[in-house]
C-alpha atoms as a PDB file:
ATOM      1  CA  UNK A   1      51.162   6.155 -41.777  1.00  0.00           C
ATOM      2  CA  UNK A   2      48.814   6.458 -38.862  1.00  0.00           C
ATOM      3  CA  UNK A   3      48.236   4.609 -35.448  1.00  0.00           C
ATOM      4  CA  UNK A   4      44.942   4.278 -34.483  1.00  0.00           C
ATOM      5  CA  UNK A   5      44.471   3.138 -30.797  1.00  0.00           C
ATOM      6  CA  UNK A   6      41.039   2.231 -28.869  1.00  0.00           C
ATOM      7  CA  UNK A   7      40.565   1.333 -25.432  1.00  0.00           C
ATOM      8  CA  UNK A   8      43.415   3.728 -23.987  1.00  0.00           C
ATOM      9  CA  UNK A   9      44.616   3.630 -20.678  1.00  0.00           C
ATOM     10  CA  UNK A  10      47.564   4.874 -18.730  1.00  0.00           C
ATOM     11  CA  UNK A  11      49.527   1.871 -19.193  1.00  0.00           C
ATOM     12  CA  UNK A  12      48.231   0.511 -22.749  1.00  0.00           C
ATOM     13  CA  UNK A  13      45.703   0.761 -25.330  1.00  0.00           C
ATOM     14  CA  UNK A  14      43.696  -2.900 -25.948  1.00  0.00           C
ATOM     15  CA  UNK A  15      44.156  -2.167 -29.765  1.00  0.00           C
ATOM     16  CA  UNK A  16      46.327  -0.636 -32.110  1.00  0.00           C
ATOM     17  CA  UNK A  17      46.378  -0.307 -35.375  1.00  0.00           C
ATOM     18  CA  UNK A  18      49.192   0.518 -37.530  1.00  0.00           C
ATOM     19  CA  UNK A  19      48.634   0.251 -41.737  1.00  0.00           C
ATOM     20  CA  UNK A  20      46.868  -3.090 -42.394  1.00  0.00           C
ATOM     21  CA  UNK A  21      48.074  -4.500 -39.016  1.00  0.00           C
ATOM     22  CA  UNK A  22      45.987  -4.901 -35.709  1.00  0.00           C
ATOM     23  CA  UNK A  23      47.927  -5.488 -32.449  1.00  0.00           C
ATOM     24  CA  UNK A  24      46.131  -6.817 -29.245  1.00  0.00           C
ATOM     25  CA  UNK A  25      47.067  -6.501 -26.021  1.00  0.00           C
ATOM     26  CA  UNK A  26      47.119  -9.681 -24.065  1.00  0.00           C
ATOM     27  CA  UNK A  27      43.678 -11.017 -22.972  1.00  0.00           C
ATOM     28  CA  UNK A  28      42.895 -12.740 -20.024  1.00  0.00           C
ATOM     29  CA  UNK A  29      39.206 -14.405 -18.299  1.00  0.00           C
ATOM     30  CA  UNK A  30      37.989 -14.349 -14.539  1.00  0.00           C
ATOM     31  CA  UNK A  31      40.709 -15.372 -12.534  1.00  0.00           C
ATOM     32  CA  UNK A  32      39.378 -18.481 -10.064  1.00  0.00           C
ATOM     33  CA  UNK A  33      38.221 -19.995 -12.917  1.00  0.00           C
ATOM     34  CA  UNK A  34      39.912 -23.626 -14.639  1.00  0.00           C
ATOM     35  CA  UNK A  35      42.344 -22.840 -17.845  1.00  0.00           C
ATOM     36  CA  UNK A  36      39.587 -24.419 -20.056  1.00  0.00           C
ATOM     37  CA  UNK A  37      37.409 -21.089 -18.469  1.00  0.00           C
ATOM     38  CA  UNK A  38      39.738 -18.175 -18.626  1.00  0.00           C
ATOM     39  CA  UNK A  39      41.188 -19.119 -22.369  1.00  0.00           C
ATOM     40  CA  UNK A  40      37.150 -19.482 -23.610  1.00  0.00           C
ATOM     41  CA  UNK A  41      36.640 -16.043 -22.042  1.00  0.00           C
ATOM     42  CA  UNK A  42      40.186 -14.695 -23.398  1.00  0.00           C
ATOM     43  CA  UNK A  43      39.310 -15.721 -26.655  1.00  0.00           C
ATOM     44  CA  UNK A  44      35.687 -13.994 -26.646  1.00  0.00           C
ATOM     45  CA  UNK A  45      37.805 -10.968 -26.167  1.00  0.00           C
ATOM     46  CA  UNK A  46      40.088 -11.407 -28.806  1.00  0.00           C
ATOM     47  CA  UNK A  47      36.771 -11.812 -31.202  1.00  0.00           C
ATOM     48  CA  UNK A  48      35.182  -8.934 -29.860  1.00  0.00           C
ATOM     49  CA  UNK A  49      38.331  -6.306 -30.013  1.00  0.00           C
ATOM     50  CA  UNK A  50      38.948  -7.906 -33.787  1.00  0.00           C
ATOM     51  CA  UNK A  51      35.657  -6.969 -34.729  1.00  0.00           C
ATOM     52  CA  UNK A  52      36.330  -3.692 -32.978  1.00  0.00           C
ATOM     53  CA  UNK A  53      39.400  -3.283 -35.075  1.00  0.00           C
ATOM     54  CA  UNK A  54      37.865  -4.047 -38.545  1.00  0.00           C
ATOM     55  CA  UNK A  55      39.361  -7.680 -38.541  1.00  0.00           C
ATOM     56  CA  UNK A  56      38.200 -11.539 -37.612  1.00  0.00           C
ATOM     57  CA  UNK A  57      39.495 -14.822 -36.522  1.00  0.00           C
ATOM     58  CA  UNK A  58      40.440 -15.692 -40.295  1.00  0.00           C
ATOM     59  CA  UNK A  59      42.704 -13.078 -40.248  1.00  0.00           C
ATOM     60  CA  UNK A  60      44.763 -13.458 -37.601  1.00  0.00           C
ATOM     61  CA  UNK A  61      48.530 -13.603 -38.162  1.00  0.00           C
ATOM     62  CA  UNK A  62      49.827 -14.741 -34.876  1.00  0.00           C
ATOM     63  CA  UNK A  63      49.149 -15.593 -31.699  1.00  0.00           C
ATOM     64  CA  UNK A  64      51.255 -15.747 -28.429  1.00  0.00           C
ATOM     65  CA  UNK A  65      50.042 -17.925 -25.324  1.00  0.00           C
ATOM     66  CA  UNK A  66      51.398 -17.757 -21.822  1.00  0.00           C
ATOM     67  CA  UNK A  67      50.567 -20.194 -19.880  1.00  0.00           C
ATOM     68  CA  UNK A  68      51.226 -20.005 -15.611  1.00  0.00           C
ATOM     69  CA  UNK A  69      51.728 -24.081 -15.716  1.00  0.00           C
ATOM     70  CA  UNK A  70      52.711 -25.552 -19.134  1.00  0.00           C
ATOM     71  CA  UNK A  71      50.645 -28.947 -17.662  1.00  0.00           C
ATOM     72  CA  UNK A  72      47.684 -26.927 -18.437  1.00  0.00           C
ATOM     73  CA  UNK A  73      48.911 -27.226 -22.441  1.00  0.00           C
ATOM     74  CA  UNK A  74      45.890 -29.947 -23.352  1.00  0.00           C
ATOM     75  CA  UNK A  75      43.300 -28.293 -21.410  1.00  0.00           C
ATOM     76  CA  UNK A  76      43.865 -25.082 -23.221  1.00  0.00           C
ATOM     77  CA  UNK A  77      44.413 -26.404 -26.504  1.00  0.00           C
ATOM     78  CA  UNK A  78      41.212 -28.121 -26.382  1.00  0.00           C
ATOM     79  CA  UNK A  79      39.335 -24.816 -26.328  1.00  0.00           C
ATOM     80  CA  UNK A  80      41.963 -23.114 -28.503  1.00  0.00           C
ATOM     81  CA  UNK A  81      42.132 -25.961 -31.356  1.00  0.00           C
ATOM     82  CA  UNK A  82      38.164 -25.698 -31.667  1.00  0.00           C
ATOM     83  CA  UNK A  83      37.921 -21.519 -31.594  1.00  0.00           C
ATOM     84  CA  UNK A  84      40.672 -21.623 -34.635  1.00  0.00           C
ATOM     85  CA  UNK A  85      39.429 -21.423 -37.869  1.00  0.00           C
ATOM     86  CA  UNK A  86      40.083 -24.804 -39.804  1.00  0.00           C
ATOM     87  CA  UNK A  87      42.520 -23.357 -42.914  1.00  0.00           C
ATOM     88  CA  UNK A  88      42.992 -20.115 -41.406  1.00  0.00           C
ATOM     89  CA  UNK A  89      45.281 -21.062 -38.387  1.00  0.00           C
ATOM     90  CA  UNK A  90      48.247 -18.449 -37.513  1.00  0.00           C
ATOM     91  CA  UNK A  91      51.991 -18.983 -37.012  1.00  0.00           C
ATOM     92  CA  UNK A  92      51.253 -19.530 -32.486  1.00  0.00           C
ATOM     93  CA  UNK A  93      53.761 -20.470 -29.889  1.00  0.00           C
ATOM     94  CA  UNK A  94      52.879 -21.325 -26.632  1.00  0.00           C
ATOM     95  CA  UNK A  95      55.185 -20.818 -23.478  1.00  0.00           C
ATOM     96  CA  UNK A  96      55.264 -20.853 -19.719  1.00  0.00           C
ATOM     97  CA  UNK A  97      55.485 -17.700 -18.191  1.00  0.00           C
ATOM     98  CA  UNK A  98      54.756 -16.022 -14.799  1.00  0.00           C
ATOM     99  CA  UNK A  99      51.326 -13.720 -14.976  1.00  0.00           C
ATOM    100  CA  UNK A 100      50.826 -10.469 -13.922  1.00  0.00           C
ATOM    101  CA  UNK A 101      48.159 -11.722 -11.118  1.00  0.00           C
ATOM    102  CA  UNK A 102      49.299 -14.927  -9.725  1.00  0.00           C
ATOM    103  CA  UNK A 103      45.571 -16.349 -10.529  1.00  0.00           C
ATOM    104  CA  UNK A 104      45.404 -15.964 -13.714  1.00  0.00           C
ATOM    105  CA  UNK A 105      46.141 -19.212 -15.750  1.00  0.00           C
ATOM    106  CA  UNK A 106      46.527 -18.396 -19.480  1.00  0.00           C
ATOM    107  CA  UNK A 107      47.096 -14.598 -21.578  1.00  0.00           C
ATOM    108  CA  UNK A 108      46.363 -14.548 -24.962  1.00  0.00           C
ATOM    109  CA  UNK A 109      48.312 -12.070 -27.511  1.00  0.00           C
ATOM    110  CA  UNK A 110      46.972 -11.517 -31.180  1.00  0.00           C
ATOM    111  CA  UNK A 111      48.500  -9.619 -34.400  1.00  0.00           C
ATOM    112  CA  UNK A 112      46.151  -9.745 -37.522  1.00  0.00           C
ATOM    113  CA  UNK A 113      45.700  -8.526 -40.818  1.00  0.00           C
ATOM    114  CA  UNK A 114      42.883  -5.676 -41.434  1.00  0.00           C
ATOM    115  CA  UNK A 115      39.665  -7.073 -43.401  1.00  0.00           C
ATOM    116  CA  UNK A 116      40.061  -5.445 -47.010  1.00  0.00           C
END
């Protein structure tokens, strides 16, 4: 079985696809912006790289948050809970975690199912 991978760099591709799986690397928005902010912008991404990849928010099997302050939990849900698809939403868990750049507030990480 192949792996297909787009957006390659020297440290990770943005997607790969393996079978009927896509992975995403974690997405982030502008850093200096409120958790509400980055997680809109995060989630763009994740829509644009699933389209990318041949799949779409309905098809999404799970999804990993990181947040750098759990507090920030409601104000990141609010964006999250209206971006999921009603019916369509994925096995998620949502931790605290320290971030790669100390201003970044939220990283997003998708798996979902290829569009047949």
């Amino acid at each position: 079985m192949s792996i297909i991978r787009k957006h390659v760099g020297p440290r990770m591709s943005e997607i790969v696809i393996h079978g009927d799986t896509v992975y995403l690397a974690g997405q982030v928005g502008e850093t200096g912006k409120t958790v509400e902010a980055q997680t809109a912008e995060a989630l763009a991404l994740v829509d644009k790289f699933l389209i990318e990849a041949g799949s779409s928010r309905q098809h999404i099997l799970q999804v990993i948050i990181w947040l750098k302050d759990i507090s920030d939990f409601a104000g990141m849900n609010s964006v999250y809970d209206a971006w999921v698809p009603e019916g369509h939403t994925p096995a998620r868990a949502t931790s605290e975690a320290k971030l790669a750049d100390p201003s970044l507030l939220v990283e997003v990480i998708v798996t979902a199912a290829l569009v047949k």
